[in-house]
C-alpha atoms as a PDB file:
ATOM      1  CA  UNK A   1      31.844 -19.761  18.047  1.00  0.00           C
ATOM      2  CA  UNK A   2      27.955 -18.664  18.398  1.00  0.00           C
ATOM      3  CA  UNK A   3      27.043 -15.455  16.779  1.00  0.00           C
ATOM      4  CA  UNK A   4      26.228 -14.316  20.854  1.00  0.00           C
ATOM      5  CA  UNK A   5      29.666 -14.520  21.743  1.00  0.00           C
ATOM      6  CA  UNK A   6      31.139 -11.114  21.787  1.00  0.00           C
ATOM      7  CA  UNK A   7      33.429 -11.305  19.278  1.00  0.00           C
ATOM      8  CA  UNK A   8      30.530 -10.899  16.982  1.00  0.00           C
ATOM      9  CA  UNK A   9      29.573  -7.940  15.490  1.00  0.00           C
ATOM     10  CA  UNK A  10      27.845  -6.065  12.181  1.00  0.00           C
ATOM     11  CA  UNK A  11      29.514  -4.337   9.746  1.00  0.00           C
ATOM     12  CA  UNK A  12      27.829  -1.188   8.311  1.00  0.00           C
ATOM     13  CA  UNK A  13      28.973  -0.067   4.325  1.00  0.00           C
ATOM     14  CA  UNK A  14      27.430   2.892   3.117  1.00  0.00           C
ATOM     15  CA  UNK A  15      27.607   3.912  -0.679  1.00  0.00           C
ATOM     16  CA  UNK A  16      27.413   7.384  -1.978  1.00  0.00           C
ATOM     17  CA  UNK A  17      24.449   8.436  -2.560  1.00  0.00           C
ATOM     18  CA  UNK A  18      23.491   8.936  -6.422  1.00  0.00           C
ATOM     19  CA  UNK A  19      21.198  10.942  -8.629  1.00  0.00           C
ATOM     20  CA  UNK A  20      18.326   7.968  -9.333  1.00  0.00           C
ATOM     21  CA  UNK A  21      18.792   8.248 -13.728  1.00  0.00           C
ATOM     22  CA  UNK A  22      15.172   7.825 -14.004  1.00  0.00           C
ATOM     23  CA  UNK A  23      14.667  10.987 -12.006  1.00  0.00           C
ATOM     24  CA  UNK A  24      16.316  13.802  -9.911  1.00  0.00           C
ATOM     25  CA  UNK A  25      15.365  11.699  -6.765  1.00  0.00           C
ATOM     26  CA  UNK A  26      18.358  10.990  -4.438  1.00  0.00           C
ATOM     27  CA  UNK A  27      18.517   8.338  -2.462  1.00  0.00           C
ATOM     28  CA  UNK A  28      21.123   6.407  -0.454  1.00  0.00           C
ATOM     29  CA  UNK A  29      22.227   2.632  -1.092  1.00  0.00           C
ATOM     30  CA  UNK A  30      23.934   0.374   1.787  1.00  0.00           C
ATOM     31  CA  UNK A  31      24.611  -3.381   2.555  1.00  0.00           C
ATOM     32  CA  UNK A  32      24.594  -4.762   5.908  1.00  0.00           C
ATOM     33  CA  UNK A  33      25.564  -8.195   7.369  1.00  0.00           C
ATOM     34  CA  UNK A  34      26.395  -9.753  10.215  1.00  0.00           C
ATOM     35  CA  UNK A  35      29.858 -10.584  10.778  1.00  0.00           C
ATOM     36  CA  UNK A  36      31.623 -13.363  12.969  1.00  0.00           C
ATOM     37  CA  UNK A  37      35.321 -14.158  11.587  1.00  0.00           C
ATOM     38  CA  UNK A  38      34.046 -13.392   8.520  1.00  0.00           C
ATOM     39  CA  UNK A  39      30.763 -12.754   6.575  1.00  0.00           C
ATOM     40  CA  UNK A  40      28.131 -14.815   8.336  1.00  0.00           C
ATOM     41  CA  UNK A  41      24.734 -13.575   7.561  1.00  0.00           C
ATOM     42  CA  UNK A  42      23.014 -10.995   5.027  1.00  0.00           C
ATOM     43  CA  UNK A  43      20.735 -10.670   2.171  1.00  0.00           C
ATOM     44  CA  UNK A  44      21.915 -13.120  -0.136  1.00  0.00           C
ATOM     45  CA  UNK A  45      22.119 -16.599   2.846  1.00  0.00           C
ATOM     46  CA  UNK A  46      18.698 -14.512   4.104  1.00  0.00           C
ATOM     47  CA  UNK A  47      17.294 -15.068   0.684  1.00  0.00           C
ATOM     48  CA  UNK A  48      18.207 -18.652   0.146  1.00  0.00           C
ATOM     49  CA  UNK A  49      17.164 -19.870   3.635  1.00  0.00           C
ATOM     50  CA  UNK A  50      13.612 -18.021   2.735  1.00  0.00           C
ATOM     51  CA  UNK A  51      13.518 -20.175  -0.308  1.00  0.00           C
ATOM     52  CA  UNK A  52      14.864 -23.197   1.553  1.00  0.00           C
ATOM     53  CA  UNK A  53      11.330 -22.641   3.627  1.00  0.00           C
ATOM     54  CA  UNK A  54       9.490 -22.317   0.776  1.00  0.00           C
ATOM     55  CA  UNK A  55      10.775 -25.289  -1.439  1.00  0.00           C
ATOM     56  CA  UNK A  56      11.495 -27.769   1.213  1.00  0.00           C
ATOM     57  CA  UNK A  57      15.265 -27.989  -0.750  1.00  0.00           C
ATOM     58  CA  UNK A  58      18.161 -26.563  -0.876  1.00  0.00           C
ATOM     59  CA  UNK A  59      18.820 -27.588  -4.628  1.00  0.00           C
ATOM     60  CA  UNK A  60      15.493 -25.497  -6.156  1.00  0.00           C
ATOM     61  CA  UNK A  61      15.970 -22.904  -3.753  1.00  0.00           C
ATOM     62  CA  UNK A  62      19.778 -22.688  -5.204  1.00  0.00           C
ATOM     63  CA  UNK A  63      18.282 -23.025  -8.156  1.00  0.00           C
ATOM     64  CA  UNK A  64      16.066 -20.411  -8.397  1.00  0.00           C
ATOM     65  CA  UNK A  65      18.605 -17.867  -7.517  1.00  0.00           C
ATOM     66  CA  UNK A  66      20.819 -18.858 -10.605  1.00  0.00           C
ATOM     67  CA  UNK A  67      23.525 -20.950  -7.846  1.00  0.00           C
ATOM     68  CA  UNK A  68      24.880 -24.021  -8.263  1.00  0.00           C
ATOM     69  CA  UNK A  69      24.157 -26.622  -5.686  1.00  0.00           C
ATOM     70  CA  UNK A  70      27.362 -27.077  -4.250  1.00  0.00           C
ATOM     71  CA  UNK A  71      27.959 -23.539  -4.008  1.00  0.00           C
ATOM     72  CA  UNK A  72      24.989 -23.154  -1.271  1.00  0.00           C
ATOM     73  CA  UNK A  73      25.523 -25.897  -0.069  1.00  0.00           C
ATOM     74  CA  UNK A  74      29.159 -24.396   0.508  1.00  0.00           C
ATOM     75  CA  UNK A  75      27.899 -21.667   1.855  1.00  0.00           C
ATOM     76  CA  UNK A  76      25.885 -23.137   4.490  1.00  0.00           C
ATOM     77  CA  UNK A  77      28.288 -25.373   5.671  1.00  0.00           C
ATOM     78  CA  UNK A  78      30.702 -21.882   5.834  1.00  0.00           C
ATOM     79  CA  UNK A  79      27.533 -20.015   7.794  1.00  0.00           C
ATOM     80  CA  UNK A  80      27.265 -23.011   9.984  1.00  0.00           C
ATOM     81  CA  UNK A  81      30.955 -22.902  10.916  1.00  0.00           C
ATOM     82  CA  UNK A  82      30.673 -19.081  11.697  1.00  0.00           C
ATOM     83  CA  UNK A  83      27.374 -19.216  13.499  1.00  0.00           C
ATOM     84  CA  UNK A  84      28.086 -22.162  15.658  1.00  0.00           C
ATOM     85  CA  UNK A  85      25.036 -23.709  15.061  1.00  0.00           C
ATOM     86  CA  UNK A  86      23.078 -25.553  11.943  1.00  0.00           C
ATOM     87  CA  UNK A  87      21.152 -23.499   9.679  1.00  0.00           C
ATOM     88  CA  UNK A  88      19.557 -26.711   7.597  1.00  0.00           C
ATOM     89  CA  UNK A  89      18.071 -30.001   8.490  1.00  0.00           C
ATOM     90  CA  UNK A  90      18.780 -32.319   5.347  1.00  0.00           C
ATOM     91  CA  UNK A  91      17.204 -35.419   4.528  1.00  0.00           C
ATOM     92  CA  UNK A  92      18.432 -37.781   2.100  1.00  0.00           C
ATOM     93  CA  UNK A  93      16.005 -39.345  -0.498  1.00  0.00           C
ATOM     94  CA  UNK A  94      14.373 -42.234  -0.127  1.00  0.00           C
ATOM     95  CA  UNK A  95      10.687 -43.099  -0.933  1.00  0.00           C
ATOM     96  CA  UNK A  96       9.509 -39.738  -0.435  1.00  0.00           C
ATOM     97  CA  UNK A  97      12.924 -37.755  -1.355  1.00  0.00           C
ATOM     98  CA  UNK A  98      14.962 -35.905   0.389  1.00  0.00           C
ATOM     99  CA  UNK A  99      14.569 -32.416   1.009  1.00  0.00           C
ATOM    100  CA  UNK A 100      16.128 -29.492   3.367  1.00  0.00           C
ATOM    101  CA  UNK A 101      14.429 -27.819   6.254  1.00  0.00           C
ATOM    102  CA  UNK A 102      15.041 -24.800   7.995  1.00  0.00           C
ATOM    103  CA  UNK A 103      15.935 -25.381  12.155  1.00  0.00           C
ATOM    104  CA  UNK A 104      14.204 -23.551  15.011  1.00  0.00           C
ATOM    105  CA  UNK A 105      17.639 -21.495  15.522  1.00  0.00           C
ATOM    106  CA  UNK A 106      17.896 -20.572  11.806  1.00  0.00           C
ATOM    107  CA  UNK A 107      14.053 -19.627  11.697  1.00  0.00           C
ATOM    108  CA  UNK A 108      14.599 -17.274  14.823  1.00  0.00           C
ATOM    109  CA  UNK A 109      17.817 -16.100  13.259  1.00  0.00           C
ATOM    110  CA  UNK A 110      15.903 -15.328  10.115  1.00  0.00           C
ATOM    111  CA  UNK A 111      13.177 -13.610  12.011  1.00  0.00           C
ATOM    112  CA  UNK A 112      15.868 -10.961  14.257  1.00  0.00           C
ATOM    113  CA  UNK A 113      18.013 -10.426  10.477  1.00  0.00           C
ATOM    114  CA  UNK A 114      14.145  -9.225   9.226  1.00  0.00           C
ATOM    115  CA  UNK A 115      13.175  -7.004  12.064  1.00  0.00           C
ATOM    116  CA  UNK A 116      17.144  -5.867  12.847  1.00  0.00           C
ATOM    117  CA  UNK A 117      17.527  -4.840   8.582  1.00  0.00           C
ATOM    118  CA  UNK A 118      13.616  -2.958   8.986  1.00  0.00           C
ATOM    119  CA  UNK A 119      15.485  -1.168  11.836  1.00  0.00           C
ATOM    120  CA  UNK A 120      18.719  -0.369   9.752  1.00  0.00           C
ATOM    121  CA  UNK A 121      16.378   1.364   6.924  1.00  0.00           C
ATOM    122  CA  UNK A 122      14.269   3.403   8.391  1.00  0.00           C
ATOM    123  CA  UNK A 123      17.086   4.349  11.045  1.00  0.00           C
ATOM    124  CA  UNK A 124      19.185   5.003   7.408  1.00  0.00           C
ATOM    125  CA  UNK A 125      16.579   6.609   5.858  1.00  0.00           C
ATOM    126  CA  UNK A 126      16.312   9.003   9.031  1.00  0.00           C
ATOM    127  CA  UNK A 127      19.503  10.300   8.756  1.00  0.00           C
ATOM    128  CA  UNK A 128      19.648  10.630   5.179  1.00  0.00           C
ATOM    129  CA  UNK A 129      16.453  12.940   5.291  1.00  0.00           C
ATOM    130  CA  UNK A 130      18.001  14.986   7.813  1.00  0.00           C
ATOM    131  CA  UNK A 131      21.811  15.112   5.861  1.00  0.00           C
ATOM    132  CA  UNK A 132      19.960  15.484   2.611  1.00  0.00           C
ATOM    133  CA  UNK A 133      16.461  15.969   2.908  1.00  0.00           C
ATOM    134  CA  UNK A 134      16.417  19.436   2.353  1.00  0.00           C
ATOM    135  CA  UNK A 135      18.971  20.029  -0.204  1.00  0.00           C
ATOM    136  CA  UNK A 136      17.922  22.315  -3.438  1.00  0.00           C
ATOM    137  CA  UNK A 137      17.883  19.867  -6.307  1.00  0.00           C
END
């Protein structure tokens, strides 16, 4: 199933908001993903496919976010499935290694999540101010 298919669709959790402890601040917490028969794209898959991009491997970019290999590599293949399309291009070693890439239809995925979670925060943010903005502290 491709994440255009209408079955797809985003699912929205908002947390209370909370007294910041470092000051008298509110402010409003959230997570937001995108959702296709399951979780299928957020932060965290956002976060290793940037790192993918910027190691040229899925094992240091696992790495550096304190996950095992197979774990991501888990979770790709799961995205994959969900998405209906690949996220990485891997090549097996050889003289020059092996190493993962990200594809042309994860890139432009990556670029919408960027510019759609922008949207979701400032959009967020807009309410909050006008829910809470002008509450007496």
């Amino acid at each position: 199933m491709a994440l255009t298919d209408s079955r797809a669709f985003i699912i929205l959790a908002l947390f209370s908001v909370e007294n910041n402890a470092r000051s008298e601040t509110m402010k409003i917490g959230y997570k937001v993903w995108l959702d296709n028969n399951g979780k299928a794209f957020g932060d965290g898959p956002y976060e290793l496919l940037r790192r993918v991009e910027e190691k040229i491997s899925l094992h240091q970019a696992a790495n550096q976010m304190g996950m095992s290999y197979s774990k991501a590599w888990r979770l790709i293949r799961t995205l994959e499935e969900r998405l209906g399309f690949a996220l990485i291009e891997r090549k097996v070693g050889g003289q020059s290694g092996g190493g993962s890439q990200v594809t042309p239809k994860g890139k432009d995925l990556m670029n919408h999540y960027e510019r759609f979670r922008r949207d979701v925060e400032k959009g967020l943010e807009k309410i909050f101010q006008k829910h809470f903005g002008k509450m007496e502290r």
